[in-house]
C-alpha atoms as a PDB file:
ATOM      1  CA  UNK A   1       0.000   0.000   0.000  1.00  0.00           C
ATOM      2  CA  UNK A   2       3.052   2.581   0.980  1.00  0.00           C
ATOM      3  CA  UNK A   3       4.579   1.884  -2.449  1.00  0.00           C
ATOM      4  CA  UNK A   4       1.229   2.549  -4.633  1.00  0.00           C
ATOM      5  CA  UNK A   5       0.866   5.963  -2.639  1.00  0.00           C
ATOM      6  CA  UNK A   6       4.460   6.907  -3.120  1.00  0.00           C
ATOM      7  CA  UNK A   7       4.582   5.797  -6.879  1.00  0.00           C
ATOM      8  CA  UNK A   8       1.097   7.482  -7.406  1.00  0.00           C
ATOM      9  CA  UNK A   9       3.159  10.499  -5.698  1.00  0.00           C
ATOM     10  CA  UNK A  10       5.468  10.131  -8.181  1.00  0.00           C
ATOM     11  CA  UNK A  11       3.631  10.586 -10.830  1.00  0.00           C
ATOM     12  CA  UNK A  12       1.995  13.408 -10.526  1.00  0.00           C
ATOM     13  CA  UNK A  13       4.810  15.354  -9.630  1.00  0.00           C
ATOM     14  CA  UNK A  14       5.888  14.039 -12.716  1.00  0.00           C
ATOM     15  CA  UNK A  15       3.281  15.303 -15.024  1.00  0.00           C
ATOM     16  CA  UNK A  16       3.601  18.646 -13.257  1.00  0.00           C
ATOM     17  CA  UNK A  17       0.609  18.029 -10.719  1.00  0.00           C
ATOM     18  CA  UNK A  18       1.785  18.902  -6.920  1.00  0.00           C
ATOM     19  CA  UNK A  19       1.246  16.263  -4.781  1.00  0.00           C
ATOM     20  CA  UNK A  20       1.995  18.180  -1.931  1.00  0.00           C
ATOM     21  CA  UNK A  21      -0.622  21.282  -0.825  1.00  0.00           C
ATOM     22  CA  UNK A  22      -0.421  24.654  -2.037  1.00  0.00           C
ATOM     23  CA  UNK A  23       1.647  26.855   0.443  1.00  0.00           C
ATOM     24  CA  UNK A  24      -1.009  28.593   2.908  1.00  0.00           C
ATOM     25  CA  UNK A  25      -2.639  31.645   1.582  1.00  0.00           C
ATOM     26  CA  UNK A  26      -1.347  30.938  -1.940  1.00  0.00           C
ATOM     27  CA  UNK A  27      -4.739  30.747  -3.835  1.00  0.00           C
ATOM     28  CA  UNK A  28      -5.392  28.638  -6.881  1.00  0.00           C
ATOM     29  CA  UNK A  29      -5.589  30.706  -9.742  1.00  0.00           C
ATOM     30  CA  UNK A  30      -6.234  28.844 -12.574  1.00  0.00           C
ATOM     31  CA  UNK A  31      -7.568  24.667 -12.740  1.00  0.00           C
ATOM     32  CA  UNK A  32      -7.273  22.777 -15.900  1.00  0.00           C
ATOM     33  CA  UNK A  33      -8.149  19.071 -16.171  1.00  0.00           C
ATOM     34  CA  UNK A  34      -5.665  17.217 -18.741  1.00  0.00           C
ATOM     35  CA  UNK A  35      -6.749  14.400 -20.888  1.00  0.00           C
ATOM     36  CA  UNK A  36      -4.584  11.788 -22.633  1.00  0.00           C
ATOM     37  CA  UNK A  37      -7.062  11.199 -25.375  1.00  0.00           C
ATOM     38  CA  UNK A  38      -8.785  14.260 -28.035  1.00  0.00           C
ATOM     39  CA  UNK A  39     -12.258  14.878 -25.920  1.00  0.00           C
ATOM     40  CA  UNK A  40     -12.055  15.529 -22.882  1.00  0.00           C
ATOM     41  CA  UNK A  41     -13.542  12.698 -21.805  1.00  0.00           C
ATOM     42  CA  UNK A  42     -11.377   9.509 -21.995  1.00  0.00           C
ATOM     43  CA  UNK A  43      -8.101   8.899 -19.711  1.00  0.00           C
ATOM     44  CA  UNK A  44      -8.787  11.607 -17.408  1.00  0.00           C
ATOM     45  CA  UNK A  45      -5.344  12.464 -16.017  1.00  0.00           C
ATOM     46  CA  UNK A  46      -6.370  14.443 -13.662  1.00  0.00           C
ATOM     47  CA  UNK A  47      -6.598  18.139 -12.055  1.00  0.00           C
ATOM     48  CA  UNK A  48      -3.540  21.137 -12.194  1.00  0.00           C
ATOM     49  CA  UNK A  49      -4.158  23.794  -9.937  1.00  0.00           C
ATOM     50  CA  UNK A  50      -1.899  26.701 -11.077  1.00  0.00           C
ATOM     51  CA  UNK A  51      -0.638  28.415  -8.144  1.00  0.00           C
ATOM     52  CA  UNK A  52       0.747  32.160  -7.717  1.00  0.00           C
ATOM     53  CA  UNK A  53       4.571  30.330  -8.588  1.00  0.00           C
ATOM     54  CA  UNK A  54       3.402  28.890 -11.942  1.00  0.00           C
ATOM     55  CA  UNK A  55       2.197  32.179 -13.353  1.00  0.00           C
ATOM     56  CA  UNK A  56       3.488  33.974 -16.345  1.00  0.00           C
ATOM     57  CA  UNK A  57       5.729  31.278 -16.901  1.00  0.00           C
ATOM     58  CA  UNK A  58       6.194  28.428 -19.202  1.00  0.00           C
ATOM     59  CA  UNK A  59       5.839  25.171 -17.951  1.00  0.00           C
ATOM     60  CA  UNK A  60       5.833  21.496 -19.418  1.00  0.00           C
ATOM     61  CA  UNK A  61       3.252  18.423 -18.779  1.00  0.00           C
ATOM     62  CA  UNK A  62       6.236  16.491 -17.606  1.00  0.00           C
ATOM     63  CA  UNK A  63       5.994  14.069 -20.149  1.00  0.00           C
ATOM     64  CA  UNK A  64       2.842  12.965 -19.719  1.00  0.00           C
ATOM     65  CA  UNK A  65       0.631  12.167 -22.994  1.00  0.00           C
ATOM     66  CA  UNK A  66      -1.916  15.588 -23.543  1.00  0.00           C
ATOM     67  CA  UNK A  67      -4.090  15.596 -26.101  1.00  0.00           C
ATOM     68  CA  UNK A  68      -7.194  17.527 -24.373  1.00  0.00           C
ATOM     69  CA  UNK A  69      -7.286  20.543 -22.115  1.00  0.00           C
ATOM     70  CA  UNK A  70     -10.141  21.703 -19.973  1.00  0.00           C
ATOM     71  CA  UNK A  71     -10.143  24.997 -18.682  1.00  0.00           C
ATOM     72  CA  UNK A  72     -12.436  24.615 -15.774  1.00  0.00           C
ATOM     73  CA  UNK A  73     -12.369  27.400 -13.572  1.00  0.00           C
ATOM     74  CA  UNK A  74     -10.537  30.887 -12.786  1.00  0.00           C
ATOM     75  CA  UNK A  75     -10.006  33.129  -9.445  1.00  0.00           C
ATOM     76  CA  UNK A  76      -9.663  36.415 -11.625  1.00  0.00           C
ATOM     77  CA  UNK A  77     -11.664  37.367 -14.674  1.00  0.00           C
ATOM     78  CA  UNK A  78      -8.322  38.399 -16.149  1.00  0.00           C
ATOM     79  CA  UNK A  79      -6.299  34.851 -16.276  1.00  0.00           C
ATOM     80  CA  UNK A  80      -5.546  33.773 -19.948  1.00  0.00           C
ATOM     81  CA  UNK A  81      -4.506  30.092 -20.372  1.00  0.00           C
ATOM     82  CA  UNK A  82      -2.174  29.231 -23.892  1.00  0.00           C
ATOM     83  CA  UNK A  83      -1.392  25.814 -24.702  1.00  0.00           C
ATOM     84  CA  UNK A  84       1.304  24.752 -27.009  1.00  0.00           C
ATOM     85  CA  UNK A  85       3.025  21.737 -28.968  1.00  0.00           C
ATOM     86  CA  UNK A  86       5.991  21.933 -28.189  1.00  0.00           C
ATOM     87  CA  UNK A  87       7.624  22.394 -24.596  1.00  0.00           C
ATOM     88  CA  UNK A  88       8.819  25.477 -24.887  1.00  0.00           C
ATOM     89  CA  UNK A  89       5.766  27.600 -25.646  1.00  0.00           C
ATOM     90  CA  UNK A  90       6.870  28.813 -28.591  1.00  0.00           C
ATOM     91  CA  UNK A  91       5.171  26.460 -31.207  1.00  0.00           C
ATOM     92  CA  UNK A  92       1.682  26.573 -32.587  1.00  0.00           C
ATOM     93  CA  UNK A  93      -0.523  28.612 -29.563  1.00  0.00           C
ATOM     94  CA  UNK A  94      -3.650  27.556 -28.672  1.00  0.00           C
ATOM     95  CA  UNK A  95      -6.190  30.054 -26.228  1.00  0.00           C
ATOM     96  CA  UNK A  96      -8.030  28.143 -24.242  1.00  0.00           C
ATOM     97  CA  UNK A  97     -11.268  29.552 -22.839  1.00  0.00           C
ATOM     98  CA  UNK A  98     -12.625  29.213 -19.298  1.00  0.00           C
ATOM     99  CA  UNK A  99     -15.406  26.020 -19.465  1.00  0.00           C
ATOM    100  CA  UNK A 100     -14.320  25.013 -22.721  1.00  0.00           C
ATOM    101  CA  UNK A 101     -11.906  21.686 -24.159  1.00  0.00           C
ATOM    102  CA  UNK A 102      -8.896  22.397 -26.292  1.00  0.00           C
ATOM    103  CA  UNK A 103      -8.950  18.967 -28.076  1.00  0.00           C
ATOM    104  CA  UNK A 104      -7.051  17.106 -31.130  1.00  0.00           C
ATOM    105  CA  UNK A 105      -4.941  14.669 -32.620  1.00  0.00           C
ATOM    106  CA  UNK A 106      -1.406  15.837 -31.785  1.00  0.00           C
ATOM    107  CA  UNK A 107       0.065  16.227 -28.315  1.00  0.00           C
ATOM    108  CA  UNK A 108       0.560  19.059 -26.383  1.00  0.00           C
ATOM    109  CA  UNK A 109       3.683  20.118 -24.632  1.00  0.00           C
ATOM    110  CA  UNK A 110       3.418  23.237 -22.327  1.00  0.00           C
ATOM    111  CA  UNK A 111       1.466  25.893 -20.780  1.00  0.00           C
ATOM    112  CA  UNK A 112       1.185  29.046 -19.676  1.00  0.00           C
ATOM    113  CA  UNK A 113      -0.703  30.973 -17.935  1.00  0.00           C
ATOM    114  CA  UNK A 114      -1.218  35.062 -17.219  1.00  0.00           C
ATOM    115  CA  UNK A 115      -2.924  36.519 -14.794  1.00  0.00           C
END
């Protein structure tokens, strides 16, 4: 049982998901559900809370398999989410908007999001 919690532990901080809780009185700003099939419905890898240390910053999936991006809910009206292809947020930007599902055939690599 210890070694399924830690390897679950490990990999979510692998995908870029904290498995540890958000420092007190650091709100969530941003949470996106990713998906490892086009949908948003099938292989549900689970929820990213972006934090106040994740904004206005590029950051990966951590090698995880994206190929569907919910945008499910925002603290401020004025947080944009951009996914892209490659990992460096650079190639082929996608907007996401809030309550919607970025979906398609190829993978995604990284994210960012302003606020």
């Amino acid at each position: 049982m210890l070694f399924c919690t830690g390897l679950a532990s490990t990999i979510a901080l692998n995908i870029g998901i904290s498995a540890a809780s958000a420092p007190r009185g650091d709100p969530r700003y941003v949470q996106l559900r990713i998906y490892s099939e086009p949908g948003c419905f099938e292989q549900n890898k689970g929820e990213m809370g972006i934090y106040g240390d994740k904004l206005n910053k590029c950051w990966t999936f951590g090698g995880a398999t994206v190929k569907s991006v919910r945008f499910e809910y925002t603290l401020r009206d004025n947080c944009t989410v951009a996914i892209y292809d490659d990992v460096t947020c650079h190639l082929n930007r996608h907007d996401v908007e809030i309550n919607t599902c970025l979906s398609g055939d190829n993978e995604y690599g990284s994210y960012l999001v302003h606020c």
